[in-house]
PDB file of N, CA and C in Angstrom:
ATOM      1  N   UNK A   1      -7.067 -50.599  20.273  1.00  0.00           N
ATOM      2  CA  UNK A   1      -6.625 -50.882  21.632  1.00  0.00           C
ATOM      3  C   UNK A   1      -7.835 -50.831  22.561  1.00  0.00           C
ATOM      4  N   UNK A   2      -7.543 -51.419  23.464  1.00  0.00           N
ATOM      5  CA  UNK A   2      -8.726 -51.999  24.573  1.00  0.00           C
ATOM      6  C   UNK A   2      -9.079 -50.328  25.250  1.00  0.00           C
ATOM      7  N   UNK A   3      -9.409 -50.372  26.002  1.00  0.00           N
ATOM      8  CA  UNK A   3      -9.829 -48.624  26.632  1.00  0.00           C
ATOM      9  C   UNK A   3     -10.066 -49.480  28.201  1.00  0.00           C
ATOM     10  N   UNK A   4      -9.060 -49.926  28.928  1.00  0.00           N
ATOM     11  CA  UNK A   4      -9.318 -50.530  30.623  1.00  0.00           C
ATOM     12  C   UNK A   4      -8.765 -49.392  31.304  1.00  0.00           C
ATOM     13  N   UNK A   5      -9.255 -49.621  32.622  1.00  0.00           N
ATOM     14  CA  UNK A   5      -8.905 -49.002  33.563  1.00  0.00           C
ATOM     15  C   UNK A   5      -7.863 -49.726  34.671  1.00  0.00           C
ATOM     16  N   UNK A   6      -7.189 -50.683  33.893  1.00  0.00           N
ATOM     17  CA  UNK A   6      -6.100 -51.787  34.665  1.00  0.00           C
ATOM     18  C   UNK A   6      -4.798 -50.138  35.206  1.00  0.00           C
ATOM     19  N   UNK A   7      -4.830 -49.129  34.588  1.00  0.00           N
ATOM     20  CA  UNK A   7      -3.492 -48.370  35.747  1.00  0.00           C
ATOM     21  C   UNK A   7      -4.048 -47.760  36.615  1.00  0.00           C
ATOM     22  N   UNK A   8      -5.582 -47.899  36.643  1.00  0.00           N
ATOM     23  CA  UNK A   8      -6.245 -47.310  38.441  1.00  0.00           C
ATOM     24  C   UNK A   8      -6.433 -47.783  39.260  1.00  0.00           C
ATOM     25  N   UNK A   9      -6.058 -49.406  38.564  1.00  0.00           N
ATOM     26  CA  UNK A   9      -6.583 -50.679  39.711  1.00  0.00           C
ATOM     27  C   UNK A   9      -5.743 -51.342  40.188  1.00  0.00           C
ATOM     28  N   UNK A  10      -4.273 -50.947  39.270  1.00  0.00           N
ATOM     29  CA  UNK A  10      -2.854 -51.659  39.728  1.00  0.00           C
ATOM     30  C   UNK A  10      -1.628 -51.281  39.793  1.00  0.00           C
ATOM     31  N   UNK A  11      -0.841 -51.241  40.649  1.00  0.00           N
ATOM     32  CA  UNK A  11       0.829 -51.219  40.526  1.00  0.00           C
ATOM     33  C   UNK A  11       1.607 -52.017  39.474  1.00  0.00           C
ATOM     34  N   UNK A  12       1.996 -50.831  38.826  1.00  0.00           N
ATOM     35  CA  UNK A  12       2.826 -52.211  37.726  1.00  0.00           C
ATOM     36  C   UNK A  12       4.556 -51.849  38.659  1.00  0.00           C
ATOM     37  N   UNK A  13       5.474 -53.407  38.301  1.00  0.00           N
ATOM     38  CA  UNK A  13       4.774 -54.375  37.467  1.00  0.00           C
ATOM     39  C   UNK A  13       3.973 -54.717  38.312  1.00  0.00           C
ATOM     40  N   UNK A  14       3.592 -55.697  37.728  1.00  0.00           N
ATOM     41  CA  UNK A  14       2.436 -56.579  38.863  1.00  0.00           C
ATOM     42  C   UNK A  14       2.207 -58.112  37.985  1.00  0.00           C
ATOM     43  N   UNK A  15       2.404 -58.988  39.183  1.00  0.00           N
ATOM     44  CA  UNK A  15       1.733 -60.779  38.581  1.00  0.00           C
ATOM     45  C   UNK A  15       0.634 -60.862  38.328  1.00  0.00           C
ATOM     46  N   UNK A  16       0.022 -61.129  36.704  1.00  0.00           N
ATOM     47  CA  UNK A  16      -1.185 -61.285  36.343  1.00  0.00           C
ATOM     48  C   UNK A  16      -1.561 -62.794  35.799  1.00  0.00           C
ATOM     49  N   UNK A  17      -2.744 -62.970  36.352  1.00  0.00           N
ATOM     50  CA  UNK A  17      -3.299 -64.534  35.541  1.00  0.00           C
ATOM     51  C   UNK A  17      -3.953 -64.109  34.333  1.00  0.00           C
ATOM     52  N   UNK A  18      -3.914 -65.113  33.374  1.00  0.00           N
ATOM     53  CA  UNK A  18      -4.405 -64.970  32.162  1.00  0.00           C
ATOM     54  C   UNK A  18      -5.179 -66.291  31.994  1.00  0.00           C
ATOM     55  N   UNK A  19      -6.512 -66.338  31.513  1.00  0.00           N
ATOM     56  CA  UNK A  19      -7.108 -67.797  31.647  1.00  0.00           C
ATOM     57  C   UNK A  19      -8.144 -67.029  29.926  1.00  0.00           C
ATOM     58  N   UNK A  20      -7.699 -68.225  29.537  1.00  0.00           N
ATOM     59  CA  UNK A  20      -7.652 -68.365  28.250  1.00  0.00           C
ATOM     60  C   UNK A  20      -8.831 -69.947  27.860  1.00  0.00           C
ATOM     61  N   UNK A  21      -9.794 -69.767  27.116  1.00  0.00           N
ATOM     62  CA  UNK A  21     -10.848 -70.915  27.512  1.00  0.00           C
ATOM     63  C   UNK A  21     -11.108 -71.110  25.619  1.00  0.00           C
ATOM     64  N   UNK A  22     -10.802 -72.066  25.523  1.00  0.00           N
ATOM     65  CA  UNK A  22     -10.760 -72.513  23.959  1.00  0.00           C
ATOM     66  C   UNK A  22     -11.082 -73.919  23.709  1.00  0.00           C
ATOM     67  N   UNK A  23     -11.514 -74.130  22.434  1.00  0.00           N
ATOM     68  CA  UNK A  23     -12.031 -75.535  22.010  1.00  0.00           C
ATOM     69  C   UNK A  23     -10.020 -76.587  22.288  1.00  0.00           C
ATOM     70  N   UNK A  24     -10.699 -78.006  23.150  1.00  0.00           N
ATOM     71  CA  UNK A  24     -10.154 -78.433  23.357  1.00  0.00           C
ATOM     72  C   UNK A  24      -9.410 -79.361  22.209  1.00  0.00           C
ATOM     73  N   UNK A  25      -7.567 -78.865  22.423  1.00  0.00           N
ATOM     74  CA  UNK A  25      -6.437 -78.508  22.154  1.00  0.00           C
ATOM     75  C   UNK A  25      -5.246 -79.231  22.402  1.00  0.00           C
ATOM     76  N   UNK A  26      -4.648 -79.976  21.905  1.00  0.00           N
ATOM     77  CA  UNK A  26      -3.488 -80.448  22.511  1.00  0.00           C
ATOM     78  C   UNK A  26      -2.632 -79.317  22.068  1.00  0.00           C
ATOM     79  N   UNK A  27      -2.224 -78.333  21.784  1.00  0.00           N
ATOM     80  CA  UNK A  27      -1.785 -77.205  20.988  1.00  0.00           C
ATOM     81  C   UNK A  27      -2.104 -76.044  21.704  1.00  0.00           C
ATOM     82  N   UNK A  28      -3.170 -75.645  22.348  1.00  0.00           N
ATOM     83  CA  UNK A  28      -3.804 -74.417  23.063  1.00  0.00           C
ATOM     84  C   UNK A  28      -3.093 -74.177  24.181  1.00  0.00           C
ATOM     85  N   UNK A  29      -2.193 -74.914  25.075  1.00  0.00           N
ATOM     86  CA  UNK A  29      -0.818 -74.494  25.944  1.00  0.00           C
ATOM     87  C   UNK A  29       0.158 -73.786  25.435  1.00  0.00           C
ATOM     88  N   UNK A  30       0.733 -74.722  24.099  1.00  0.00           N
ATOM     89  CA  UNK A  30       1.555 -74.099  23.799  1.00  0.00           C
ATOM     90  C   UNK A  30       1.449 -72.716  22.906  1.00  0.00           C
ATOM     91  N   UNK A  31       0.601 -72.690  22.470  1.00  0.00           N
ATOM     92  CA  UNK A  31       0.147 -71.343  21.547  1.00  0.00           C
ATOM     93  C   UNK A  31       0.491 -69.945  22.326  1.00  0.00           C
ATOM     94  N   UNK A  32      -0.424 -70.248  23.317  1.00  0.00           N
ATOM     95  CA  UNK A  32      -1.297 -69.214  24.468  1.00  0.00           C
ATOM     96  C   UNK A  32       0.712 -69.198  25.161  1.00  0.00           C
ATOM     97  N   UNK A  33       1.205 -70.189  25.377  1.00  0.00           N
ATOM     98  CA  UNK A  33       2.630 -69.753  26.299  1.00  0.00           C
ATOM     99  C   UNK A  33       3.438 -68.650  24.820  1.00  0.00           C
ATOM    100  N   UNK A  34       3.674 -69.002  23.618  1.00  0.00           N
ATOM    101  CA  UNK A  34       4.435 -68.514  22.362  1.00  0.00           C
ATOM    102  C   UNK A  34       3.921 -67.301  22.121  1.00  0.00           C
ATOM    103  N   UNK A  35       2.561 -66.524  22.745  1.00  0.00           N
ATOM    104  CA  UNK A  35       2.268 -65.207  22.330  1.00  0.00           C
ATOM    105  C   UNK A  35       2.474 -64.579  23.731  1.00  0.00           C
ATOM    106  N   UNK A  36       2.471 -65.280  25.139  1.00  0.00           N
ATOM    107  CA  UNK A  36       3.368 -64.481  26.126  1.00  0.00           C
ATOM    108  C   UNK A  36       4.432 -64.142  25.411  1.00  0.00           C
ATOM    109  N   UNK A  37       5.344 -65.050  25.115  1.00  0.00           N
ATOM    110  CA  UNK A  37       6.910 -65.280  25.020  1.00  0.00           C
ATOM    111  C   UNK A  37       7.132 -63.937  24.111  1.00  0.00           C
ATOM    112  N   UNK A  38       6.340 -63.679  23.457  1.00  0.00           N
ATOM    113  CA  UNK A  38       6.480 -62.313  21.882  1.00  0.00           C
ATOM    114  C   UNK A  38       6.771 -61.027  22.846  1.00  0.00           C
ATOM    115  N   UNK A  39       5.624 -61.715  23.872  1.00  0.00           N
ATOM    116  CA  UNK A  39       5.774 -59.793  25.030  1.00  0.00           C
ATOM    117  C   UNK A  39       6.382 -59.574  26.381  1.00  0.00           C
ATOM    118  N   UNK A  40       6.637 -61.175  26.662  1.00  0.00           N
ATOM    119  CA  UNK A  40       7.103 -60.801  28.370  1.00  0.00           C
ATOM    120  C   UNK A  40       8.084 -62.336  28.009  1.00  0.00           C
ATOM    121  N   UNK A  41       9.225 -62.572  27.577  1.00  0.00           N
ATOM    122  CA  UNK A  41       9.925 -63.481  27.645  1.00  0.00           C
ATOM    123  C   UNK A  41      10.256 -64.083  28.979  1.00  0.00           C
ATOM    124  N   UNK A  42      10.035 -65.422  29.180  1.00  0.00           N
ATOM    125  CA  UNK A  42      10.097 -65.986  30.140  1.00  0.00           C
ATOM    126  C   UNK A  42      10.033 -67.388  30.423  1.00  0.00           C
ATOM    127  N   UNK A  43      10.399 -68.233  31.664  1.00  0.00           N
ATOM    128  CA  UNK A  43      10.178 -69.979  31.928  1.00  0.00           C
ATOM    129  C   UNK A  43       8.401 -69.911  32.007  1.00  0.00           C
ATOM    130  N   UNK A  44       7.589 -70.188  31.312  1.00  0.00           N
ATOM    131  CA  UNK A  44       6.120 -70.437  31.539  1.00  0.00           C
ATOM    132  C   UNK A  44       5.600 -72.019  32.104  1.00  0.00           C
ATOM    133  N   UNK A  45       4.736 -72.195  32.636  1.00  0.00           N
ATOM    134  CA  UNK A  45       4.189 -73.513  33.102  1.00  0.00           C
ATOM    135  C   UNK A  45       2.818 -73.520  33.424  1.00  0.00           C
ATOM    136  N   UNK A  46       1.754 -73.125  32.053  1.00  0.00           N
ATOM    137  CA  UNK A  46       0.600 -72.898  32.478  1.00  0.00           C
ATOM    138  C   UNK A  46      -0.289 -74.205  32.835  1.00  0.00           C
ATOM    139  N   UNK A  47      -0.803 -73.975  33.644  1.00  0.00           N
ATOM    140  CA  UNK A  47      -2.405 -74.680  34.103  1.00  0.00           C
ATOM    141  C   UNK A  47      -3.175 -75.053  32.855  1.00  0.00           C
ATOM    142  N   UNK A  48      -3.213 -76.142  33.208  1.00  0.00           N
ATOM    143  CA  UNK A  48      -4.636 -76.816  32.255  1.00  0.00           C
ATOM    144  C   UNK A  48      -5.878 -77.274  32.661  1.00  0.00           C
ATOM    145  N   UNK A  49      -7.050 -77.118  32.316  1.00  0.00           N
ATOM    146  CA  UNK A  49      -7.811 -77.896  32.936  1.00  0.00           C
ATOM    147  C   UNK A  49      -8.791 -78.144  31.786  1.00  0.00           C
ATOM    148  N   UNK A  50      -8.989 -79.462  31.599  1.00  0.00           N
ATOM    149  CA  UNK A  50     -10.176 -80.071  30.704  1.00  0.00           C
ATOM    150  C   UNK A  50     -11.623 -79.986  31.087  1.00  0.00           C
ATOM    151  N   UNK A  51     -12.261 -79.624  30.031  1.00  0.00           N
ATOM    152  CA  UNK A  51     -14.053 -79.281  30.924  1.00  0.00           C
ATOM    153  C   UNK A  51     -14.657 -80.874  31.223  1.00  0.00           C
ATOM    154  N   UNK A  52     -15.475 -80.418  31.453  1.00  0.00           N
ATOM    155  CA  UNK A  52     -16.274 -82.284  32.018  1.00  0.00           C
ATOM    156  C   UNK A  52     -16.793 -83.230  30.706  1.00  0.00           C
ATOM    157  N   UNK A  53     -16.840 -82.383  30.115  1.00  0.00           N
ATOM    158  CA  UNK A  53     -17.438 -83.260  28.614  1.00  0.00           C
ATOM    159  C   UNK A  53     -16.162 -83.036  28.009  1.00  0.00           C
ATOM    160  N   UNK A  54     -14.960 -82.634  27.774  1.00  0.00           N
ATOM    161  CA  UNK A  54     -13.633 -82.272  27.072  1.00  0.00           C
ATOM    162  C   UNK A  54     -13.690 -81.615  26.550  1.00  0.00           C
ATOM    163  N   UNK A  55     -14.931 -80.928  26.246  1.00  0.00           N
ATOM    164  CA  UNK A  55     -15.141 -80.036  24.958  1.00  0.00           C
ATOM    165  C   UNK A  55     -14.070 -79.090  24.816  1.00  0.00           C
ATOM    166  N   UNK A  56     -13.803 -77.999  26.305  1.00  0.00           N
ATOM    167  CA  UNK A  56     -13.063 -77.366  26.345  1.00  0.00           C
ATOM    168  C   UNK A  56     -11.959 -77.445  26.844  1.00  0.00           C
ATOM    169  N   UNK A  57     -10.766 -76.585  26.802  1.00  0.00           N
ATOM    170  CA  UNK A  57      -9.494 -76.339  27.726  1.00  0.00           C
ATOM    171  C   UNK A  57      -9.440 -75.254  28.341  1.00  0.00           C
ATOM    172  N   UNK A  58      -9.398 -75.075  29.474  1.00  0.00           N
ATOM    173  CA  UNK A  58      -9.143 -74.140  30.400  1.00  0.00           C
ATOM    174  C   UNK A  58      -7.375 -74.006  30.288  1.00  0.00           C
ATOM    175  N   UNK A  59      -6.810 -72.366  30.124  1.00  0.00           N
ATOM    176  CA  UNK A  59      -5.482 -72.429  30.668  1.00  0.00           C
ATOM    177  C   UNK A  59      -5.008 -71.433  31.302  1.00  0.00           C
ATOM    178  N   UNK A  60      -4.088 -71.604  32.040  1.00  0.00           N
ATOM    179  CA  UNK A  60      -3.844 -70.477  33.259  1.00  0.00           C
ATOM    180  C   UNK A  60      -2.190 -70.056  33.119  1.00  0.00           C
ATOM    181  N   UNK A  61      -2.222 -68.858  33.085  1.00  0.00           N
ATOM    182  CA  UNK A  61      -0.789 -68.618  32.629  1.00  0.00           C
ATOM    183  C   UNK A  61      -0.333 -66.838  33.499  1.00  0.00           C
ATOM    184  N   UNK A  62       0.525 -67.092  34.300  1.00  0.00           N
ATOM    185  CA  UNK A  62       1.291 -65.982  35.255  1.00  0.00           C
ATOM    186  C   UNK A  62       2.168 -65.323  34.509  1.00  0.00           C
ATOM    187  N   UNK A  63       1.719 -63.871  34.196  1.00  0.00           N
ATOM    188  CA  UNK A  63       2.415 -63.017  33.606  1.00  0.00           C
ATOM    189  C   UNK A  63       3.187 -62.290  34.653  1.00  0.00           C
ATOM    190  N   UNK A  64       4.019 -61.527  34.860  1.00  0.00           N
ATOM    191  CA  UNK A  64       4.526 -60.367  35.315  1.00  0.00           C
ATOM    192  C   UNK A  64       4.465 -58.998  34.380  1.00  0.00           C
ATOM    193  N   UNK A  65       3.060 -58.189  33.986  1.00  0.00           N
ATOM    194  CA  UNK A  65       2.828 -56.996  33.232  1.00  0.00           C
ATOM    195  C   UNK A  65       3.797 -55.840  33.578  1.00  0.00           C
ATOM    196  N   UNK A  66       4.245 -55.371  32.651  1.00  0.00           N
ATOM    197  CA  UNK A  66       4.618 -54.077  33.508  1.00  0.00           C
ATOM    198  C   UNK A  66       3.957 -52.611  33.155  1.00  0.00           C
ATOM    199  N   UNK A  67       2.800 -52.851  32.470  1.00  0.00           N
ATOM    200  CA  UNK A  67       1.776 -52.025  31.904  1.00  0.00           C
ATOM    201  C   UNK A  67       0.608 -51.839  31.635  1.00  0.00           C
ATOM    202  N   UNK A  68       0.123 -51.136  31.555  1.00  0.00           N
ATOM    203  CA  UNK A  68      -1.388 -51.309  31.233  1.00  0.00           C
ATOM    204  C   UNK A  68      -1.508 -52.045  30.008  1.00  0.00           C
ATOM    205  N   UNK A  69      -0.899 -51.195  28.790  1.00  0.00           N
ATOM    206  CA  UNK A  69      -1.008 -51.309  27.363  1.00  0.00           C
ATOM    207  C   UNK A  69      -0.205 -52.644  27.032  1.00  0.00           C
ATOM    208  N   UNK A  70       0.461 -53.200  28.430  1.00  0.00           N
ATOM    209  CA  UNK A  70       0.982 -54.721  28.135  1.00  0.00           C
ATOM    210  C   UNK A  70      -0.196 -55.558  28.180  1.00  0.00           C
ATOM    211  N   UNK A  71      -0.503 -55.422  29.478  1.00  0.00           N
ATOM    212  CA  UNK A  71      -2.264 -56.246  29.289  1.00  0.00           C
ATOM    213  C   UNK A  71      -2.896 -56.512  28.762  1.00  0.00           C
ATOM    214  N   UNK A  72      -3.559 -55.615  28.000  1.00  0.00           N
ATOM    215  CA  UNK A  72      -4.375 -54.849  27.166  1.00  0.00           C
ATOM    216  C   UNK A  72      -3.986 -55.763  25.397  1.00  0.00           C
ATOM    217  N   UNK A  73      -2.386 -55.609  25.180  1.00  0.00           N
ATOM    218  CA  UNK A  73      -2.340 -56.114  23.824  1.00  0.00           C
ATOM    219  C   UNK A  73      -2.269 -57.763  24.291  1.00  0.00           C
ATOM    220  N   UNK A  74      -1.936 -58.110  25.189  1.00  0.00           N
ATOM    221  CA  UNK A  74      -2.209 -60.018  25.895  1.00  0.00           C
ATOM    222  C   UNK A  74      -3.358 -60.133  25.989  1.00  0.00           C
ATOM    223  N   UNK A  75      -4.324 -59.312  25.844  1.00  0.00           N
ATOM    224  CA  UNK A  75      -6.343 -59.590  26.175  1.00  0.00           C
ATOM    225  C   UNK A  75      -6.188 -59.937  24.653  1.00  0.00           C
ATOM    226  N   UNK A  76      -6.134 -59.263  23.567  1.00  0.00           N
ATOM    227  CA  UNK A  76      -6.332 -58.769  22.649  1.00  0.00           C
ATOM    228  C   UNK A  76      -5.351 -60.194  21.540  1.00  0.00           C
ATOM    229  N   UNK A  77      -4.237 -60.392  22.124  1.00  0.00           N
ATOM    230  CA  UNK A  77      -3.618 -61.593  21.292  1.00  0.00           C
ATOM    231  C   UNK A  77      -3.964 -62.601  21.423  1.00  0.00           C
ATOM    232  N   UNK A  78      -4.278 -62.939  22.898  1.00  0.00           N
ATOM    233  CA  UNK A  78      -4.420 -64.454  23.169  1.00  0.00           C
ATOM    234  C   UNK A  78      -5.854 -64.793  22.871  1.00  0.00           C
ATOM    235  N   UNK A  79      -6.853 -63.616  22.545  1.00  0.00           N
ATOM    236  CA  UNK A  79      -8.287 -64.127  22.125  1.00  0.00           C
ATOM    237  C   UNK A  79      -7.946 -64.243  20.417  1.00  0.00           C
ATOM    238  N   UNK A  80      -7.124 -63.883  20.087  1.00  0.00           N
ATOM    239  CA  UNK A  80      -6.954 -64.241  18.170  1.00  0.00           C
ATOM    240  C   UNK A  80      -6.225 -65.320  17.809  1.00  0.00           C
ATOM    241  N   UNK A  81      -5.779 -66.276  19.352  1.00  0.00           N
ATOM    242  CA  UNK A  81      -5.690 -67.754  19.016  1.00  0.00           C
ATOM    243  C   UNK A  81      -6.824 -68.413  18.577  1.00  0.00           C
ATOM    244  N   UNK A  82      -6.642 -69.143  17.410  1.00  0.00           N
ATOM    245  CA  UNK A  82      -7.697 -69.694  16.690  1.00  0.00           C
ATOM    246  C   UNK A  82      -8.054 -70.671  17.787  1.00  0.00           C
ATOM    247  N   UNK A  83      -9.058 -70.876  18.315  1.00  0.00           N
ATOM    248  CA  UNK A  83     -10.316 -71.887  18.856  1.00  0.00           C
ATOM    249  C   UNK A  83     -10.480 -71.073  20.345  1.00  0.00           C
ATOM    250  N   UNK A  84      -9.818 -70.002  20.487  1.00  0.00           N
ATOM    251  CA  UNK A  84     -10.182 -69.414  21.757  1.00  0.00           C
ATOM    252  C   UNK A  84     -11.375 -68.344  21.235  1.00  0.00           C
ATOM    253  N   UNK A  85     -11.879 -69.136  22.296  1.00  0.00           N
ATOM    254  CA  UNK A  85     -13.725 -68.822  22.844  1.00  0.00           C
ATOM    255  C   UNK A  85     -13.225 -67.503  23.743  1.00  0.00           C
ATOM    256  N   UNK A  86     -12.709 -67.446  24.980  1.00  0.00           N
ATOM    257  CA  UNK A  86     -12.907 -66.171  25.700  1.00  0.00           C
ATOM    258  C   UNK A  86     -11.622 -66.028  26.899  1.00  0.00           C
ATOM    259  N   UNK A  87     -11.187 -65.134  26.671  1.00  0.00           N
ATOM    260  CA  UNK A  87      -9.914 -64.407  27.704  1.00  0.00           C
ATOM    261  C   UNK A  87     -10.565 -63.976  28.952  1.00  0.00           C
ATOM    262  N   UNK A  88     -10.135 -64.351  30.108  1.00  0.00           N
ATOM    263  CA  UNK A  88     -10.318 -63.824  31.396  1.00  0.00           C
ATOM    264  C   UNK A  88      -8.859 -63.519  32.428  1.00  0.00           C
TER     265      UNK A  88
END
């Protein structure tokens, strides 16, 4: 498990962005929405954005956490989608 300091910095619950940056994907929306869905079931409609050369996909996805250790295992899942480069 991650070791953050996300319950000194926030009220849970609380609306969190998740931006998720992986080799470009027609698949990397829906992945990144199906491992929310495991921890915070919900209507999702993430953001996409293609890099300038396509290489990559940018995606943006609004959680409602209600934990630290919720966070924490969403840092931790959505970077073990295969072609994701880096969680922010």
């Amino acid at each position: 498990m991650l070791d953050t300091k996300f319950d000194e910095l926030m009220d849970f619950p609380n609306s969190f962005p998740f931006k998720v940056v992986g080799d470009a994907s027609e698949t990397l929306a829906d992945s990144v929405v199906a491992v929310v869905q495991q921890h915070v079931p919900g209507d999702y409609i993430p953001s996409t954005k293609v890099s300038s050369k396509g290489t990559y996909n940018s995606i943006t996805i609004r959680v409602t956490v209600q934990s630290k250790e919720q966070v924490e295992t969403l840092y931790t899942e959505l970077a073990a989608i295969e072609g994701v480069k880096r969680v922010l």
